[in-house]
Protein backbone atom coordinates (compact mmCIF):
# COMPACT_ATOMS: atom_id res chain seq x y z
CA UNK A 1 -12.31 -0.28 17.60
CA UNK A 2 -14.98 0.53 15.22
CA UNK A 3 -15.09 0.55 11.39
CA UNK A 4 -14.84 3.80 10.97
CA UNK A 5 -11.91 4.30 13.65
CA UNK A 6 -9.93 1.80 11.88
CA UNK A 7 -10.03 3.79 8.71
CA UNK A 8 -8.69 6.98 10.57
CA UNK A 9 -5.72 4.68 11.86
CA UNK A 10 -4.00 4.52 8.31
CA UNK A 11 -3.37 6.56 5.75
CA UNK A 12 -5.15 4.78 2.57
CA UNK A 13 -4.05 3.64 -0.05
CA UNK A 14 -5.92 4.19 -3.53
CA UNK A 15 -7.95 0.92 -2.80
CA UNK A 16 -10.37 1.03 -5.44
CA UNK A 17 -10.15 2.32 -9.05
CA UNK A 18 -13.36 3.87 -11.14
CA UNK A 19 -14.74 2.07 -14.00
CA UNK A 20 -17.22 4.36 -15.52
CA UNK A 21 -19.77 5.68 -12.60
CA UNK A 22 -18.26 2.22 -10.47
CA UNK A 23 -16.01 1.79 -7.73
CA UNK A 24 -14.25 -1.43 -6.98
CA UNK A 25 -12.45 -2.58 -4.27
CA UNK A 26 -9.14 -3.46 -4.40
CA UNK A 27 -6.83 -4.55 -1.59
CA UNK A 28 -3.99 -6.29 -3.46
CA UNK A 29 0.33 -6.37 -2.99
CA UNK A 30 0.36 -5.15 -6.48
CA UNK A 31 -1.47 -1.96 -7.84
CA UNK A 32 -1.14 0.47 -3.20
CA UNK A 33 1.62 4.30 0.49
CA UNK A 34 15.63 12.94 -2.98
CA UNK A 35 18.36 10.71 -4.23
CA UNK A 36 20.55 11.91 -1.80
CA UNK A 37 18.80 13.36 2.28
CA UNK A 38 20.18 14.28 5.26
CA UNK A 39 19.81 11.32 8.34
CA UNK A 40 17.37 12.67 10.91
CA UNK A 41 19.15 14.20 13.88
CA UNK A 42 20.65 11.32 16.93
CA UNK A 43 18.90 13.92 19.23
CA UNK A 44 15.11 12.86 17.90
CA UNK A 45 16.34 9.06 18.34
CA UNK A 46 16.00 9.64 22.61
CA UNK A 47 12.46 8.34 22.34
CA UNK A 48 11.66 12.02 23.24
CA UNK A 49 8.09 13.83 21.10
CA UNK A 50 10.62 15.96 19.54
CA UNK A 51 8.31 19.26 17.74
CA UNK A 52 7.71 17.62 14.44
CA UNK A 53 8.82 19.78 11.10
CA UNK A 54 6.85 22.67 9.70
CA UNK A 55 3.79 21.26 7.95
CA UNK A 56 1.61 23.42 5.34
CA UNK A 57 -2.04 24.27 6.91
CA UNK A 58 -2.75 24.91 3.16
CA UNK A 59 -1.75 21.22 2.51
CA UNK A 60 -4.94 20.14 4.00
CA UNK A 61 -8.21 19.98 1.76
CA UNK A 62 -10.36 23.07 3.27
CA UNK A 63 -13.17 21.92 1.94
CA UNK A 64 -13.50 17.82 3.04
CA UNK A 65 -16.24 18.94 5.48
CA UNK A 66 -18.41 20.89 3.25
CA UNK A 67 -17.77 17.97 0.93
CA UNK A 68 -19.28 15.71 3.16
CA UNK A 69 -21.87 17.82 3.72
CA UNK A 70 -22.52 18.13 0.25
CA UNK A 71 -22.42 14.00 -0.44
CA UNK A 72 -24.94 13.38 2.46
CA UNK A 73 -27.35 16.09 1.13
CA UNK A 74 -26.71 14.53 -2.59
CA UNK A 75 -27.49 10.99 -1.03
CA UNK A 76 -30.42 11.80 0.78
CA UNK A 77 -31.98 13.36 -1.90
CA UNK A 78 -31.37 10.67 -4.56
CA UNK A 79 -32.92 8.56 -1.85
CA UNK A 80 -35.76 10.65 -2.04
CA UNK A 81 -36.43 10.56 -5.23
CA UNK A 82 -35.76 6.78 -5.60
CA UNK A 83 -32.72 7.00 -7.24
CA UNK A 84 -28.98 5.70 -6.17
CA UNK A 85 -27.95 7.31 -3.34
CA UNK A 86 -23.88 5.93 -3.20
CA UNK A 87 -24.12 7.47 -7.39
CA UNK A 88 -24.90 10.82 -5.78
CA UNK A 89 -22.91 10.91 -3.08
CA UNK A 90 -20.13 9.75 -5.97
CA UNK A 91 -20.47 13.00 -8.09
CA UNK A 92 -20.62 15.47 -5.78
CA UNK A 93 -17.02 13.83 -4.09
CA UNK A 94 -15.61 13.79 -7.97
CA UNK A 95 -17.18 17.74 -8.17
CA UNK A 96 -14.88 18.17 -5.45
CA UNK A 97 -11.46 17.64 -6.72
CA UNK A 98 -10.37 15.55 -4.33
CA UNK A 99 -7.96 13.22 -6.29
CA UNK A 100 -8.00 10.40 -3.98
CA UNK A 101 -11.68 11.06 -2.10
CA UNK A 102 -14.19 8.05 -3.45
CA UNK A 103 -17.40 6.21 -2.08
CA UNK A 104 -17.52 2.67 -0.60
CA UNK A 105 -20.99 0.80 -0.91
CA UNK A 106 -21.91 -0.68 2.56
CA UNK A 107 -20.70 -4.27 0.76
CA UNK A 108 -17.46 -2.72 -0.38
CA UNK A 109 -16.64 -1.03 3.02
CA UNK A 110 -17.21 -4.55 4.55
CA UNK A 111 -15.02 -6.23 2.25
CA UNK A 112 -12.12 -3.27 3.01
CA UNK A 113 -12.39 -3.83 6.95
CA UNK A 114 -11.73 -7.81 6.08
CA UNK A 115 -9.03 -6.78 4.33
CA UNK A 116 -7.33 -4.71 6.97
CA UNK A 117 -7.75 -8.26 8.51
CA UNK A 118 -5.85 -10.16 6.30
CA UNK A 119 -8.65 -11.41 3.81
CA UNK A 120 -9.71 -10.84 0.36
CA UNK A 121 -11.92 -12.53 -2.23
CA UNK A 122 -9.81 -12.97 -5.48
CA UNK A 123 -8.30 -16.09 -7.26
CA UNK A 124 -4.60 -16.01 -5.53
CA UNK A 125 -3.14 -14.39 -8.11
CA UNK A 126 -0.90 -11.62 -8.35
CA UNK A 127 0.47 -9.58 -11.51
CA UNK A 128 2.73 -7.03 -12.66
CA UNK A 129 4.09 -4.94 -16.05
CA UNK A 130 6.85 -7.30 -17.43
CA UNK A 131 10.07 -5.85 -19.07
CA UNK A 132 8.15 -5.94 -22.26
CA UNK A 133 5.40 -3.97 -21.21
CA UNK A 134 2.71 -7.35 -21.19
CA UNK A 135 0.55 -8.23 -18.19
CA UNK A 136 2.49 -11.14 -16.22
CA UNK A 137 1.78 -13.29 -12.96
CA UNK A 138 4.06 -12.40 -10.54
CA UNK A 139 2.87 -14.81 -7.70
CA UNK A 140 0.46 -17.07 -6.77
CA UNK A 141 -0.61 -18.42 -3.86
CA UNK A 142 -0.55 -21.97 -2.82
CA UNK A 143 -3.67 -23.59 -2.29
CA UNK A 144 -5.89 -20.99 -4.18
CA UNK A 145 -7.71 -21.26 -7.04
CA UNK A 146 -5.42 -19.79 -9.59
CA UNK A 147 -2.90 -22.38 -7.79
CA UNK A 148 -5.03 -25.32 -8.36
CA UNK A 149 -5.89 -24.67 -11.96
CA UNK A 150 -2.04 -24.86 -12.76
CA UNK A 151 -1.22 -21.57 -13.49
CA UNK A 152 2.69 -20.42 -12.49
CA UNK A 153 4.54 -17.56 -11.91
CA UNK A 154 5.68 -16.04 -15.41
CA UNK A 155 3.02 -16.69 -17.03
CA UNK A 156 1.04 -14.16 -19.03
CA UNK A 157 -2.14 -12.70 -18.19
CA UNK A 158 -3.61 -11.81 -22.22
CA UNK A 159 -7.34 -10.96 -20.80
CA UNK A 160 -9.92 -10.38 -17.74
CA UNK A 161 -13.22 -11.51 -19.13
CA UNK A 162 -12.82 -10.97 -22.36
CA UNK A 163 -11.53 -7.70 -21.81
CA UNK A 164 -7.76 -7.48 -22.85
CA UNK A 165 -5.09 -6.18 -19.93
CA UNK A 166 -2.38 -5.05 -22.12
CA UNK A 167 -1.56 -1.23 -21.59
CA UNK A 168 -3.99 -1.46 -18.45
CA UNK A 169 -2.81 0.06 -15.67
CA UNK A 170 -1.73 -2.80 -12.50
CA UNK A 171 -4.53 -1.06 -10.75
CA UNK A 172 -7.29 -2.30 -13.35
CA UNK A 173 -6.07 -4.90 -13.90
CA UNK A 174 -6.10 -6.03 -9.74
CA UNK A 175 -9.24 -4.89 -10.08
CA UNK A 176 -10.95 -6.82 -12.79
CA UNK A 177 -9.59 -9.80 -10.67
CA UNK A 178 -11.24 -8.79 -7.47
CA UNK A 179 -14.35 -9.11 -6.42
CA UNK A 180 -16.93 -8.74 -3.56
CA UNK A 181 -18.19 -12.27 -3.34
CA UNK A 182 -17.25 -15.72 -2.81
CA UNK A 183 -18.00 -18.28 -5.31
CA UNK A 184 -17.99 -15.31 -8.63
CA UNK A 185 -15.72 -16.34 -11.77
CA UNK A 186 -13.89 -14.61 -13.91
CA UNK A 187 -12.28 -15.99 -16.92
CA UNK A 188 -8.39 -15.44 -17.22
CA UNK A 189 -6.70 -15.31 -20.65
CA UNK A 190 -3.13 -16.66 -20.41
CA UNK A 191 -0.23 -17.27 -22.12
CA UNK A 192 2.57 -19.49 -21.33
CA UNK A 193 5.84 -19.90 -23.81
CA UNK A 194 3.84 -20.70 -26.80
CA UNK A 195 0.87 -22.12 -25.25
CA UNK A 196 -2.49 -19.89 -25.28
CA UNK A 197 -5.42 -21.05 -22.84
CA UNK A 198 -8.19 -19.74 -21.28
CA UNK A 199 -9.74 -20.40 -18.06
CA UNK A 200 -12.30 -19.83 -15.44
CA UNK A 201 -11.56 -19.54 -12.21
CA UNK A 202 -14.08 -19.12 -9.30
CA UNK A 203 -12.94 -16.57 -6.38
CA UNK A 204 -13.02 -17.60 -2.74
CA UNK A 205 -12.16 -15.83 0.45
CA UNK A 206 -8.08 -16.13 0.82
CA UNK A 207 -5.63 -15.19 3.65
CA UNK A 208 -3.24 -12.60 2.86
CA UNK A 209 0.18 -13.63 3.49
CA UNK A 210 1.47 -10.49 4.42
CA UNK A 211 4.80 -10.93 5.66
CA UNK A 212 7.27 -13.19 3.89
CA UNK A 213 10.81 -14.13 5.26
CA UNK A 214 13.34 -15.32 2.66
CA UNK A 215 16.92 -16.53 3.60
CA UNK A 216 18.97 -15.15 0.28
CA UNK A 217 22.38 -17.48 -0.81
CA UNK A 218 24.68 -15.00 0.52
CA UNK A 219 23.25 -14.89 3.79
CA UNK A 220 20.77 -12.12 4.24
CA UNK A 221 17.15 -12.10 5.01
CA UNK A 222 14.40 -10.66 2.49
CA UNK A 223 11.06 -9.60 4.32
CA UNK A 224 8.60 -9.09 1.82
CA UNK A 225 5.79 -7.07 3.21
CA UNK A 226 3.11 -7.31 0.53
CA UNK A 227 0.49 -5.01 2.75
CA UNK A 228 0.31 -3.25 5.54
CA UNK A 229 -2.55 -5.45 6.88
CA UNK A 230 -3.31 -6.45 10.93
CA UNK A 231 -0.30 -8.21 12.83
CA UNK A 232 2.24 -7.04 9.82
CA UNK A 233 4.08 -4.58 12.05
CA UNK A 234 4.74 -7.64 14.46
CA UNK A 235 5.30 -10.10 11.97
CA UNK A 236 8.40 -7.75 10.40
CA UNK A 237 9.89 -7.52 14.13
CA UNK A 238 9.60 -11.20 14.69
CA UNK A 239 11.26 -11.39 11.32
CA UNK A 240 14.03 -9.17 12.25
CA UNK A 241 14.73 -10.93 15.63
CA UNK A 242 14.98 -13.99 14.01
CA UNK A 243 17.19 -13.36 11.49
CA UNK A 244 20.99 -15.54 11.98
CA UNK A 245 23.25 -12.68 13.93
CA UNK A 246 25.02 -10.42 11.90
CA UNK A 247 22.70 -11.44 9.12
CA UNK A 248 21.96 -8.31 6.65
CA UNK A 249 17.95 -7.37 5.81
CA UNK A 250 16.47 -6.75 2.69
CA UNK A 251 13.13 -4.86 3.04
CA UNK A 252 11.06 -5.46 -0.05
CA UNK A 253 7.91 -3.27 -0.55
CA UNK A 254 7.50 -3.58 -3.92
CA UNK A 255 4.17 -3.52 -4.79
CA UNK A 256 2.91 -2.94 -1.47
CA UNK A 257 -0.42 -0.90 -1.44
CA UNK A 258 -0.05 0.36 1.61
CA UNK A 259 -2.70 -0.14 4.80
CA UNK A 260 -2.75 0.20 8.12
CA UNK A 261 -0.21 2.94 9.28
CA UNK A 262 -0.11 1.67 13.12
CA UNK A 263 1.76 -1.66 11.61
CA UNK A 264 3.84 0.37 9.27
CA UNK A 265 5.10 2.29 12.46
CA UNK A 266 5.19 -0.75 14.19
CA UNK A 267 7.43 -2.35 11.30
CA UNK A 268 9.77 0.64 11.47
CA UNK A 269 10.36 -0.35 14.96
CA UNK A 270 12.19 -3.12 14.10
CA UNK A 271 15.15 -1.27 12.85
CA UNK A 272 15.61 2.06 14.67
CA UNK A 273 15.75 3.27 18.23
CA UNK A 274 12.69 5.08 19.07
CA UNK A 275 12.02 8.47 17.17
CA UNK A 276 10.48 9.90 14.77
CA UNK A 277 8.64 8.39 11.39
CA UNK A 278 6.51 10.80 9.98
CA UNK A 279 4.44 13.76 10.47
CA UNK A 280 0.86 14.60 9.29
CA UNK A 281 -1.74 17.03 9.21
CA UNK A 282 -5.62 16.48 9.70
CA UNK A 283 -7.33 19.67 9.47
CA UNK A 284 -4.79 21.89 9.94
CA UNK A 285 -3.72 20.16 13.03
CA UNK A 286 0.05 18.64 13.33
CA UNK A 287 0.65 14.79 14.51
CA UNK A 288 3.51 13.15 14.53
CA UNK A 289 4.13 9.00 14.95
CA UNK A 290 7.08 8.11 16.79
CA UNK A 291 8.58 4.12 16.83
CA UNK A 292 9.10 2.26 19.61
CA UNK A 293 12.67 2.07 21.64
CA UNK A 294 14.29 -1.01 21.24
CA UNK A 295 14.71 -2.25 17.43
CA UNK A 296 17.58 -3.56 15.92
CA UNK A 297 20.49 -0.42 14.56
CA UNK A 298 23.57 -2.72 13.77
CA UNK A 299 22.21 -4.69 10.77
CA UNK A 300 22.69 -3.39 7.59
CA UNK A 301 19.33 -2.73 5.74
CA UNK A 302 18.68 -2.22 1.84
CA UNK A 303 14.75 -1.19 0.99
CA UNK A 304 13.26 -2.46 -2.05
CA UNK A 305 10.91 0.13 -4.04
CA UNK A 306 9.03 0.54 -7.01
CA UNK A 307 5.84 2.60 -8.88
CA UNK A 308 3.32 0.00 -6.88
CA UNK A 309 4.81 1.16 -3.13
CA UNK A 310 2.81 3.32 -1.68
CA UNK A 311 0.84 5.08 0.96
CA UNK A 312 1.91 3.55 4.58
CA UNK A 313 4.57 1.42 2.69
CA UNK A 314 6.09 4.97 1.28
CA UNK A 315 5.72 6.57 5.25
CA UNK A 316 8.18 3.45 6.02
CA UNK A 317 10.69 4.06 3.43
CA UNK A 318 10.64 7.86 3.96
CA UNK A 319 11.08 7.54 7.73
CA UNK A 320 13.95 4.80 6.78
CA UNK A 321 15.88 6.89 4.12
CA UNK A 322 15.92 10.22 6.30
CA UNK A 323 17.21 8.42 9.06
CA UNK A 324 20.26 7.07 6.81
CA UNK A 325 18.73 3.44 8.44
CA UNK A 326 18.51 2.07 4.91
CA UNK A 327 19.28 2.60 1.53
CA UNK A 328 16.65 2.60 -0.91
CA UNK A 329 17.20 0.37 -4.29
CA UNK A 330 14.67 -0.03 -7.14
CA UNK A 331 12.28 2.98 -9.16
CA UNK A 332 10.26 5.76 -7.47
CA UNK A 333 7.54 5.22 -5.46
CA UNK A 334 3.92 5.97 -6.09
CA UNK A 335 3.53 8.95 -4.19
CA UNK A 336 0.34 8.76 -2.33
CA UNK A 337 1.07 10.59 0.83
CA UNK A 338 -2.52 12.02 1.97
CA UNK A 339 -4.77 11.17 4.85
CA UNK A 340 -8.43 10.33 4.51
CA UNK A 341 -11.36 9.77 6.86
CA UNK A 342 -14.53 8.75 6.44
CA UNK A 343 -18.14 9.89 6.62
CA UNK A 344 -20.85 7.76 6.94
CA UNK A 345 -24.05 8.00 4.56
CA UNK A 346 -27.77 8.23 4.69
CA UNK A 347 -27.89 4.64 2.86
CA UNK A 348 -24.79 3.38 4.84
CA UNK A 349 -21.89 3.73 2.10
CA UNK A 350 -18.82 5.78 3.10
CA UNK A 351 -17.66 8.82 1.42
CA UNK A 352 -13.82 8.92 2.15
CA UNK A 353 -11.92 11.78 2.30
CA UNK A 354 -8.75 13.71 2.23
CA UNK A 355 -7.94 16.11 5.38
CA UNK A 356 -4.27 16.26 5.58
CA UNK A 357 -0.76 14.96 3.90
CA UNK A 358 2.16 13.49 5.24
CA UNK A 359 5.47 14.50 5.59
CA UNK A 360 8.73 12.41 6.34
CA UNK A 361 11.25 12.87 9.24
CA UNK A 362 13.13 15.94 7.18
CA UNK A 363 10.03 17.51 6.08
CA UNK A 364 9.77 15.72 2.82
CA UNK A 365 6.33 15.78 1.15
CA UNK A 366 5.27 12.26 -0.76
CA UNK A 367 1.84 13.18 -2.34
CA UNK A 368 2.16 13.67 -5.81
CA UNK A 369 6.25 13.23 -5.31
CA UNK A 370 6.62 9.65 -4.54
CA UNK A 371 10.50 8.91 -2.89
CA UNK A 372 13.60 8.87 -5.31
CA UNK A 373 15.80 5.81 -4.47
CA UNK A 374 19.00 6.19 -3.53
CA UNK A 375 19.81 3.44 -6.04
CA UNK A 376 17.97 3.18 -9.29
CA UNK A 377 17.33 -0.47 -10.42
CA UNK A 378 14.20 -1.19 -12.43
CA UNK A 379 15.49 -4.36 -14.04
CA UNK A 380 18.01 -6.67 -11.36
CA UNK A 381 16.66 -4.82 -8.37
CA UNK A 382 16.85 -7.46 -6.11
CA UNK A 383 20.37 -8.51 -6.89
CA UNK A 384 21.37 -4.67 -6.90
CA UNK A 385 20.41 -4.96 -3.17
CA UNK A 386 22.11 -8.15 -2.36
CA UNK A 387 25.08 -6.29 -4.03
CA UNK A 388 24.48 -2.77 -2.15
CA UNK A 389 23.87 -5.11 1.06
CA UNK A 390 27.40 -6.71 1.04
CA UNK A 391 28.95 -3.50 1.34
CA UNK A 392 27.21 -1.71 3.61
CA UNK A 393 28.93 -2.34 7.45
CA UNK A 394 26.79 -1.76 10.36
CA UNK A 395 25.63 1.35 10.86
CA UNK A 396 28.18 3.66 12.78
């Protein structure tokens, strides 16, 4: 599968964020993809390509390909004249008014395909807004630099190379930490109890540990699913098969960016019966992704949300809420529900950009919306969900 096909197979998240005339990459877990619905029909759970809902044709961007037009001829012509071809192709896709279309250097499109693989460069450290509004660490992983230099969950994150993170959004803030090469630092201002430090890290190629399987006191299983990356969708069955019997799940995609939609699909067969997940339009033509027969119906399932899930992660929560497969706990969701493809550039970057929207099994639209949990929990979420779990009986 090429590069470009890959980025067709998902339905991106907002993977970089613009500082000034720059884009940066970001693939992180933090950033990112109705209170009350009706479940999806038995009759669309026969494994059958039941005719997907009504979609908009207006919901898709009319003008991507004249867009793409227009960011080639703007490229080509900078080129000509010796000037930056990617900052060219960049204003005529932000003329556009495409909320979500952007420009990937050749370096930067590299560093996304890696990704999708289950790589990044960073420092192995994650963060999120803390119940006081301040920048905290909200994981780190073992073995990484930001592991090795002794800094711990909880602490606070104060700066990003001198440049403060407080009121930042998580997106920035991921982004500041990222970076395209092996071996850069960056200089992290912290904060721990009443302890202030600084220190310099130096970023190195990680593994992303996308799926993480938790066995909770009371018996249930957590899968966190920080990203949507390669082998995800498999690593959530495996998860799910090898949870004790009877054993009740906790889906947590908080903070999950979103990624590759075939292993968000793929993940959603793990807990229904064939059927449909979602619908989606690209160019005015309707597709529709059905799960696999097979997955698990009798366990209970609660889904963790909150403002970082989005994109694929929100096509997996829509698909499980309509379906009445899981309850949703925690705050709405991003909503980032459009599709994007990619062109490819006189000077090699990528202008990406949006086609179509999504749609969940009732017809729901996400982009711009996000999805309402059932539950609201913003502080407690997780033990809201343990609670919500213990009541819920398998499903009838």
């Amino acid at each position: 599968m090429s590069g470009l096909d890959r980025f067709a197979d998902r339905l991106a998240a907002p993977l970089r964020v613009r500082r000034g005339a720059t884009l940066t990459l970001v693939f992180a877990s933090v950033l990112v993809t109705g209170a009350a619905t009706g479940s999806w029909s038995e009759a669309a759970d026969d494994g059958r390509k039941t005719p997907p809902p009504a979609v908009r044709s207006d919901a898709v961007a009319p003008s991507a390909g004249r867009t793409a037009e227009q960011a080639a001829e703007a490229a080509a012509e900078a080129m000509a004249d010796g000037k930056s071809a990617q900052k060219a192709a960049e204003e005529a896709v932000s003329r556009s008014g495409d909320r979500w279309g952007s420009v990937y250097s050749h370096g930067e499109y590299e560093e996304f395909e890696q990704a999708l693989d289950g790589a990044y460069t960073g420092v192995g450290l994650w963060a999120r807004r803390g119940a006081d509004g301040r920048m905290e660490v909200s994981r780190v992983q073992k073995d990484g630099p930001a592991d090795r230099a002794g800094i711990r969950k909880g602490d606070r994150l104060r700066s990003i190379d001198g440049e403060r993170v407080t009121g930042r959004p998580v997106t920035e803030v991921v982004a500041l930490l990222r970076g395209d090469r092996a071996g850069t630092p960056v200089r992290l201002g912290l904060e721990r109890a009443t302890r202030a430090w600084s220190e310099t890290l130096r970023r190195a190629r990680l593994s992303t540990d996308s799926v993480t399987v938790t066995e909770l006191p009371g018996g249930a299983v957590m899968i966190k699913v920080a990203a949507f990356t390669k082998g995800s969708g498999e690593a959530v069955r495996s998860a799910v098969r090898e949870a004790p019997e009877g054993a009740g799940i906790v889906l947590d995609l908080r903070g999950n960016s979103g990624g590759l939609v075939s292993e968000a699909v793929t993940a959603s067969s793990a807990l229904v019966d064939g059927g449909l997940v979602a619908t989606y339009d690209v160019r005015g033509k309707q597709k529709a992704l059905h799960a696999e027969r097979g997955g698990d119906t009798e366990r209970p399932v609660v889904a963790l949300v909150d403002g970082g899930t989005m994109s694929a992660a929100e096509l997996l929560t829509g698909a499980l809420q309509d379906r009445g497969r899981a309850v949703v706990v925690g705050t709405r969701t991003f909503g980032k529900g459009s599709v994007q493809m990619p062109s490819r550039l006189p000077d090699g970057s990528v202008a990406e950009l949006t086609v179509g929207h999504y749609r969940t099994p009732s017809g729901r639209a996400v982009d711009g919306r996000g999805i309402v949990p059932d539950l609201e929990a913003e502080h407690g979420a997780e033990a809201r969900a343990e609670t919500v779990l213990t009541g819920l009986g398998p499903p009838s």
